[in-house]
C-alpha atoms as a PDB file:
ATOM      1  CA  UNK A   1     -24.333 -11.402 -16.202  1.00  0.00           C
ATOM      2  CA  UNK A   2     -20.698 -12.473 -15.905  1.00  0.00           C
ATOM      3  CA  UNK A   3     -18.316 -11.159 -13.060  1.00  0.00           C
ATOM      4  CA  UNK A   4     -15.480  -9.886 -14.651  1.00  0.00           C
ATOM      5  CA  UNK A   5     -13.271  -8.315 -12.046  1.00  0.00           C
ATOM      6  CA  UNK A   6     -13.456  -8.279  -8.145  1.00  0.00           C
ATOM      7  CA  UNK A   7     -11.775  -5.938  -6.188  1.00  0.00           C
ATOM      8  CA  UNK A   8     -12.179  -3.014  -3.075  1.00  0.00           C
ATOM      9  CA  UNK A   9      -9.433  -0.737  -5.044  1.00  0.00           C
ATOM     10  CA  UNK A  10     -12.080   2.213  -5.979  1.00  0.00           C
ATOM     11  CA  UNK A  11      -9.696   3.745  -8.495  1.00  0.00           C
ATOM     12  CA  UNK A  12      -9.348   0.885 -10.201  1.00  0.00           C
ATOM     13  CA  UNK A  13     -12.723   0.443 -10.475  1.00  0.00           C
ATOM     14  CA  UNK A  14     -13.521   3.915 -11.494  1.00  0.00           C
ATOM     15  CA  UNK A  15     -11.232   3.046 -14.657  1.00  0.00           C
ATOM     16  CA  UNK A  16     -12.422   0.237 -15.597  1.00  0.00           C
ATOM     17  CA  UNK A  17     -16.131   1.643 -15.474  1.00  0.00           C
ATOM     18  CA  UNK A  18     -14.987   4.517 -17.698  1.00  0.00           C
ATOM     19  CA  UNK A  19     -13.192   1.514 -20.284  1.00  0.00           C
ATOM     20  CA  UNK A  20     -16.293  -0.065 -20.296  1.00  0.00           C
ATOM     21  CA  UNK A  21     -18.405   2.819 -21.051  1.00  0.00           C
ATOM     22  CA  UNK A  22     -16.029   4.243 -23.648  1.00  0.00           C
ATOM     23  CA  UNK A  23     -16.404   0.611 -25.898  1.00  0.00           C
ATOM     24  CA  UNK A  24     -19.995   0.794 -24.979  1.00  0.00           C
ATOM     25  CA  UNK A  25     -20.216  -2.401 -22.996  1.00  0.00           C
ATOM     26  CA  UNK A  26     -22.955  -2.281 -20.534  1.00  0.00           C
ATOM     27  CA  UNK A  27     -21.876  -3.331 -16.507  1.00  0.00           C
ATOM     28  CA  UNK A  28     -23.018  -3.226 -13.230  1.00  0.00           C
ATOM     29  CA  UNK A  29     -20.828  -2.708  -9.725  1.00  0.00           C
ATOM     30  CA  UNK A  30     -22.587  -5.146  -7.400  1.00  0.00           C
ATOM     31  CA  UNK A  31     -21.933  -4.714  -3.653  1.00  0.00           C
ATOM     32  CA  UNK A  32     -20.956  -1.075  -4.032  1.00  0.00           C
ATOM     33  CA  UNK A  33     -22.957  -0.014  -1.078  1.00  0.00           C
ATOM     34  CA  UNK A  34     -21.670  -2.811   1.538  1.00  0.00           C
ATOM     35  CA  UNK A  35     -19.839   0.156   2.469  1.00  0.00           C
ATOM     36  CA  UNK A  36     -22.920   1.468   4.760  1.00  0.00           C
ATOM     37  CA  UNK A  37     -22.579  -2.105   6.025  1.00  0.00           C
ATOM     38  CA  UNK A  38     -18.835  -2.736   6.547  1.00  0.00           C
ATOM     39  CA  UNK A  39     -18.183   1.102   7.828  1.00  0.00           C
ATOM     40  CA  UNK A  40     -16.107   2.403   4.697  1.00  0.00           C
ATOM     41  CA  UNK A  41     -13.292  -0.180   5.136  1.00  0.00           C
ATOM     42  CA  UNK A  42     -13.475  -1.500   1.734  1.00  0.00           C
ATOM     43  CA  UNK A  43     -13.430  -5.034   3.234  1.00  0.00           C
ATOM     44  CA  UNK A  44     -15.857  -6.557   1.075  1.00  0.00           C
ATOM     45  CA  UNK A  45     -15.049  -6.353  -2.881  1.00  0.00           C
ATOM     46  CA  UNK A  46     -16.828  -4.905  -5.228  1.00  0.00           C
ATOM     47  CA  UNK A  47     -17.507  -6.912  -8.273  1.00  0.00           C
ATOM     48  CA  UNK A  48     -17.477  -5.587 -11.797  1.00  0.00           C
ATOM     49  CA  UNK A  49     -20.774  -7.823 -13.840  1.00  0.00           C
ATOM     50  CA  UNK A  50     -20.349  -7.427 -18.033  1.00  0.00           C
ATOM     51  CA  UNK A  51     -23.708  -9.105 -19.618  1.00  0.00           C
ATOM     52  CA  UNK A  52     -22.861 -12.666 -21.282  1.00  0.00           C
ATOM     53  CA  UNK A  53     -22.862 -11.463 -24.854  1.00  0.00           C
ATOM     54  CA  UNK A  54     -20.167  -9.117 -23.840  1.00  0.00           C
ATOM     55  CA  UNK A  55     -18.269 -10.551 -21.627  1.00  0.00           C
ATOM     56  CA  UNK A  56     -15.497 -11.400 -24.315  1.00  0.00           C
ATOM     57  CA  UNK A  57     -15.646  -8.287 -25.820  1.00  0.00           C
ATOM     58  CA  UNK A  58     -14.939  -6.655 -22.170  1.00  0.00           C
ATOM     59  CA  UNK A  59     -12.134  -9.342 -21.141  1.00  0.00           C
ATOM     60  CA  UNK A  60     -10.275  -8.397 -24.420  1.00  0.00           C
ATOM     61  CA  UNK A  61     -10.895  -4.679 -23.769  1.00  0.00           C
ATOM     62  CA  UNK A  62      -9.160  -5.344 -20.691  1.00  0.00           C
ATOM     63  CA  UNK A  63      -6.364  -7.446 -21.525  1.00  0.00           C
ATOM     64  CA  UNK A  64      -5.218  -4.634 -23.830  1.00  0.00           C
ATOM     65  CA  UNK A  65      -5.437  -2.537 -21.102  1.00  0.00           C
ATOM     66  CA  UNK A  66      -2.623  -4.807 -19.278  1.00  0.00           C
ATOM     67  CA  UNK A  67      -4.861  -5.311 -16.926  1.00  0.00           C
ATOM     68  CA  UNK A  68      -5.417  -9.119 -17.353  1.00  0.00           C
ATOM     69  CA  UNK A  69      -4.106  -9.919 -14.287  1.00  0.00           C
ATOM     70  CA  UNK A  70      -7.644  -7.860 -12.725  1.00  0.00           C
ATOM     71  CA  UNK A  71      -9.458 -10.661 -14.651  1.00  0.00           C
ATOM     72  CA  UNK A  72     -11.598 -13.356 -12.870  1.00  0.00           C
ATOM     73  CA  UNK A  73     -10.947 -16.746 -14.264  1.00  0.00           C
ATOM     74  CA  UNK A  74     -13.794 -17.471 -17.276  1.00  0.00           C
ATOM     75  CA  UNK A  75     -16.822 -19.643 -16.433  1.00  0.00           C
ATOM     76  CA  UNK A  76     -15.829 -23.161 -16.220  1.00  0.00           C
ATOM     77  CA  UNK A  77     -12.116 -22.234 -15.031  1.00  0.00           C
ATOM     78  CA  UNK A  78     -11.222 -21.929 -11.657  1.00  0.00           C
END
C-alpha cells in the first residue's frame, strides 16, 4: 500500500473515503484510533493508504477533485 494523503482534518478525510469508494478504489485510514492515545486532539495525522495498483488511479481521482495539493509526493519524490 501507498500513502496517498496525510492529514488530522476528519472532514476531509470523510470525503475523500467516500471519493474513493464511489470509483471503487480500495483504502485504508491508518492511525485512526491514535485518538484513544493522543486524547482527541487530532495531533497525530491520519494517513489515507490506496493499494499500489491503484494508487494512480486514486491520485488522478483526486487531482480532479482539486484536491492535489492533499497529495503526498509519489514514491521516489520527496
Amino acid at each position: 500500500m501507498e500513502e496517498l494523503v496525510r492529514t488530522n482534518d476528519p472532514v476531509l478525510i470523510s470525503f475523500l473515503e467516500s471519493i474513493l469508494q464511489e470509483a471503487g478504489i480500495k483504502h485504508f485510514v491508518a492511525d485512526g484510533n491514535m485518538s484513544v492515545l493522543e486524547g482527541s486532539l487530532t495531533m497525530i495525522p491520519r494517513r489515507i493508504l490506496v493499494a499500489s495498483d491503484q494508487i494512480r488511479a486514486a491520485r488522478r481521482l483526486l487531482r480532479e477533485a482539486g484536491l492535489d495539493h492533499e497529495l503526498r509526493p509519489e514514491s521516489g519524490q520527496s
